[in-house]
Protein backbone atom coordinates (compact mmCIF):
# COMPACT_ATOMS: atom_id res chain seq x y z
CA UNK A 1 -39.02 -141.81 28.12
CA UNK A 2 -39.71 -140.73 24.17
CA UNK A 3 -40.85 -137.54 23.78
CA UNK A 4 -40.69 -134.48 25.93
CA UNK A 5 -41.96 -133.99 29.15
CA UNK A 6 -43.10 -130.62 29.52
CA UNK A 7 -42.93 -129.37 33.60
CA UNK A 8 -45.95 -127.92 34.53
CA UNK A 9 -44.62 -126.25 38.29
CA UNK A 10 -42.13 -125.69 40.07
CA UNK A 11 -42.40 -128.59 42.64
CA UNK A 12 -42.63 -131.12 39.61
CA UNK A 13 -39.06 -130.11 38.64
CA UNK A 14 -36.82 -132.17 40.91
CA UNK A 15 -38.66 -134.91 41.17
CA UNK A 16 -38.36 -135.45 37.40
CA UNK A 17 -34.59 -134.89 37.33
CA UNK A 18 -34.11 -137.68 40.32
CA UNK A 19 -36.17 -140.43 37.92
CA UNK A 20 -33.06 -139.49 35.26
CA UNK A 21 -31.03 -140.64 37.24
CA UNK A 22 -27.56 -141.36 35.81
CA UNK A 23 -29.38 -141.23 32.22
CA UNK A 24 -28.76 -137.55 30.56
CA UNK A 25 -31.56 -134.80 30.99
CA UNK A 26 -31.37 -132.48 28.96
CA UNK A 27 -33.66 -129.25 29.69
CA UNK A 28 -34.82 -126.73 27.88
CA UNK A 29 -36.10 -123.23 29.31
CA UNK A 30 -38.36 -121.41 26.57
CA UNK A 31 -40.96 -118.43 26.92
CA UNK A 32 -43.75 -118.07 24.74
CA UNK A 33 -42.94 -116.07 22.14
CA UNK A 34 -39.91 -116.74 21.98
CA UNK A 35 -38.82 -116.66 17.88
CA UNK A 36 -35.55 -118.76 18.71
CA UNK A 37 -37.82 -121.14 20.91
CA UNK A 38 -40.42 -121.44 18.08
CA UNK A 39 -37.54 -122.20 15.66
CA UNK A 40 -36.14 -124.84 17.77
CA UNK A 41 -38.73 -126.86 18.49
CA UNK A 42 -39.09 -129.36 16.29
CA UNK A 43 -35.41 -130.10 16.08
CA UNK A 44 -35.58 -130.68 20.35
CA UNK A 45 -38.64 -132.54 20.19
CA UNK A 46 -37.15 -134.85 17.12
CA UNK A 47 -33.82 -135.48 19.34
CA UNK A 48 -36.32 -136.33 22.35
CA UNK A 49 -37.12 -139.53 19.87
CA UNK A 50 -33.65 -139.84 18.02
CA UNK A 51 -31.67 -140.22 21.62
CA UNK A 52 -34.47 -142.22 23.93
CA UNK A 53 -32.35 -142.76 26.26
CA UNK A 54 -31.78 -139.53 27.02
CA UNK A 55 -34.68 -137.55 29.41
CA UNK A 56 -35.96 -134.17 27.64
CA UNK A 57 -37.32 -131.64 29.92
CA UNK A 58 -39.07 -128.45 29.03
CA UNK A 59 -39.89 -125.13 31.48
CA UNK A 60 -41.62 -122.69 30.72
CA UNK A 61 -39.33 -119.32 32.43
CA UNK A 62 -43.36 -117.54 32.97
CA UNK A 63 -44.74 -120.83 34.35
CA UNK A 64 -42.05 -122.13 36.62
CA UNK A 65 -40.31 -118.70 37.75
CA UNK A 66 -38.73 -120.64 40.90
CA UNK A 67 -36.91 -122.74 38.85
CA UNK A 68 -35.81 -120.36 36.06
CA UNK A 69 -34.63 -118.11 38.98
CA UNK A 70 -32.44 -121.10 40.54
CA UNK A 71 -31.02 -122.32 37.57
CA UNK A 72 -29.63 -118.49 36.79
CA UNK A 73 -31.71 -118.42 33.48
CA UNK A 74 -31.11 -115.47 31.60
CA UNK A 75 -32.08 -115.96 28.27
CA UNK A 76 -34.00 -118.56 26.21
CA UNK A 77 -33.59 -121.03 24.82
CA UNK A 78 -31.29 -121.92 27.26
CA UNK A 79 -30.46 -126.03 27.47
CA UNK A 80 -29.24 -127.48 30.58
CA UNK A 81 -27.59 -130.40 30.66
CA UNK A 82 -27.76 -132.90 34.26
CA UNK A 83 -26.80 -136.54 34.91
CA UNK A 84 -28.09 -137.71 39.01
CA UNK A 85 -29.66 -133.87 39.23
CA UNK A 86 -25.84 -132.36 38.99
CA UNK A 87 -25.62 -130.14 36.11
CA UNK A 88 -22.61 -130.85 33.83
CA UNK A 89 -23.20 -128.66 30.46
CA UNK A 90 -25.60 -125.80 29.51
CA UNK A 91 -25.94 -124.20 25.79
CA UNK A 92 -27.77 -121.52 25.07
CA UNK A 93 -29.27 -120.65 21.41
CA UNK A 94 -31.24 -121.75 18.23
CA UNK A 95 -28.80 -123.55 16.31
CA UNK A 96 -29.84 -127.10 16.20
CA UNK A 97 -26.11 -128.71 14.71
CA UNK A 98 -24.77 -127.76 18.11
CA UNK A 99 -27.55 -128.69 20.17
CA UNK A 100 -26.88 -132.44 18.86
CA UNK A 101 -23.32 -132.07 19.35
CA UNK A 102 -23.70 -131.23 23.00
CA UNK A 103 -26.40 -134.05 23.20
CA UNK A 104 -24.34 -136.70 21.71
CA UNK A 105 -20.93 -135.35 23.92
CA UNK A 106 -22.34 -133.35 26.89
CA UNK A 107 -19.42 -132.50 29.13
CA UNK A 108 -19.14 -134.46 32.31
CA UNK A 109 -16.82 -131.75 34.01
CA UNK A 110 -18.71 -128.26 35.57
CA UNK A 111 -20.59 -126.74 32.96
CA UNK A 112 -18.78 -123.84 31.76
CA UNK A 113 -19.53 -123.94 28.54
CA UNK A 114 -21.47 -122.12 26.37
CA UNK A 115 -22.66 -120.93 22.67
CA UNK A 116 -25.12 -118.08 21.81
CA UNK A 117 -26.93 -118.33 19.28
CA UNK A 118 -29.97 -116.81 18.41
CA UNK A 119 -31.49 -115.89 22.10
CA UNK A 120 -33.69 -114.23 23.40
């Protein structure tokens, strides 16, 4: 998949993780807005065609509460990283340098990491 796939409920989630599969998704929960989301953006959307073979997701926290509220979202833009629907990484902020660096080297351990940078 080029380009990013933009979740429309809540029920349309999962099922879109699971067709990852072992491929990298990364997701992206943004508001509307949202000034870091805005500024973000285009950088996410040109990774989505740099890395194809890596799955980008985007939720909306207003449009698919459900699965804001399950994945603990607190703030956006908040990326989470998932490989066969287990998360292994998050990062949270605006800053597009490290948003690469945790595409290109997403953590395969539990996902305690974390950088913020510009959230709301």
């Amino acid at each position: 998949m080029v380009g990013v796939k933009v979740i429309g409920s809540d029920p349309d989630f999962q099922p879109e993780l699971a067709a990852a599969g072992s491929r990298l998704a990364v997701v992206k929960f943004t508001m509307a807005g949202c000034r870091p989301c805005i500024r973000i953006a285009p950088a996410f959307n040109m990774f989505s065609n740099k890395y194809p073979q890596v799955v980008f997701l985007e939720v909306d926290v207003h449009v698919c509460q459900g699965t804001a509220a399950a994945n603990n979202i607190s703030a956006t833009p908040t990326f989470l990283f998932f490989r066969n629907r287990v998360r292994v990484d998050q990062y949270q902020g605006a800053d597009a340098a490290g948003l690469e660096e945790k595409i290109k080297h997403p953590d395969e351990e539990p996902y305690f990491t974390s950088r913020s940078v510009g959230s709301c």
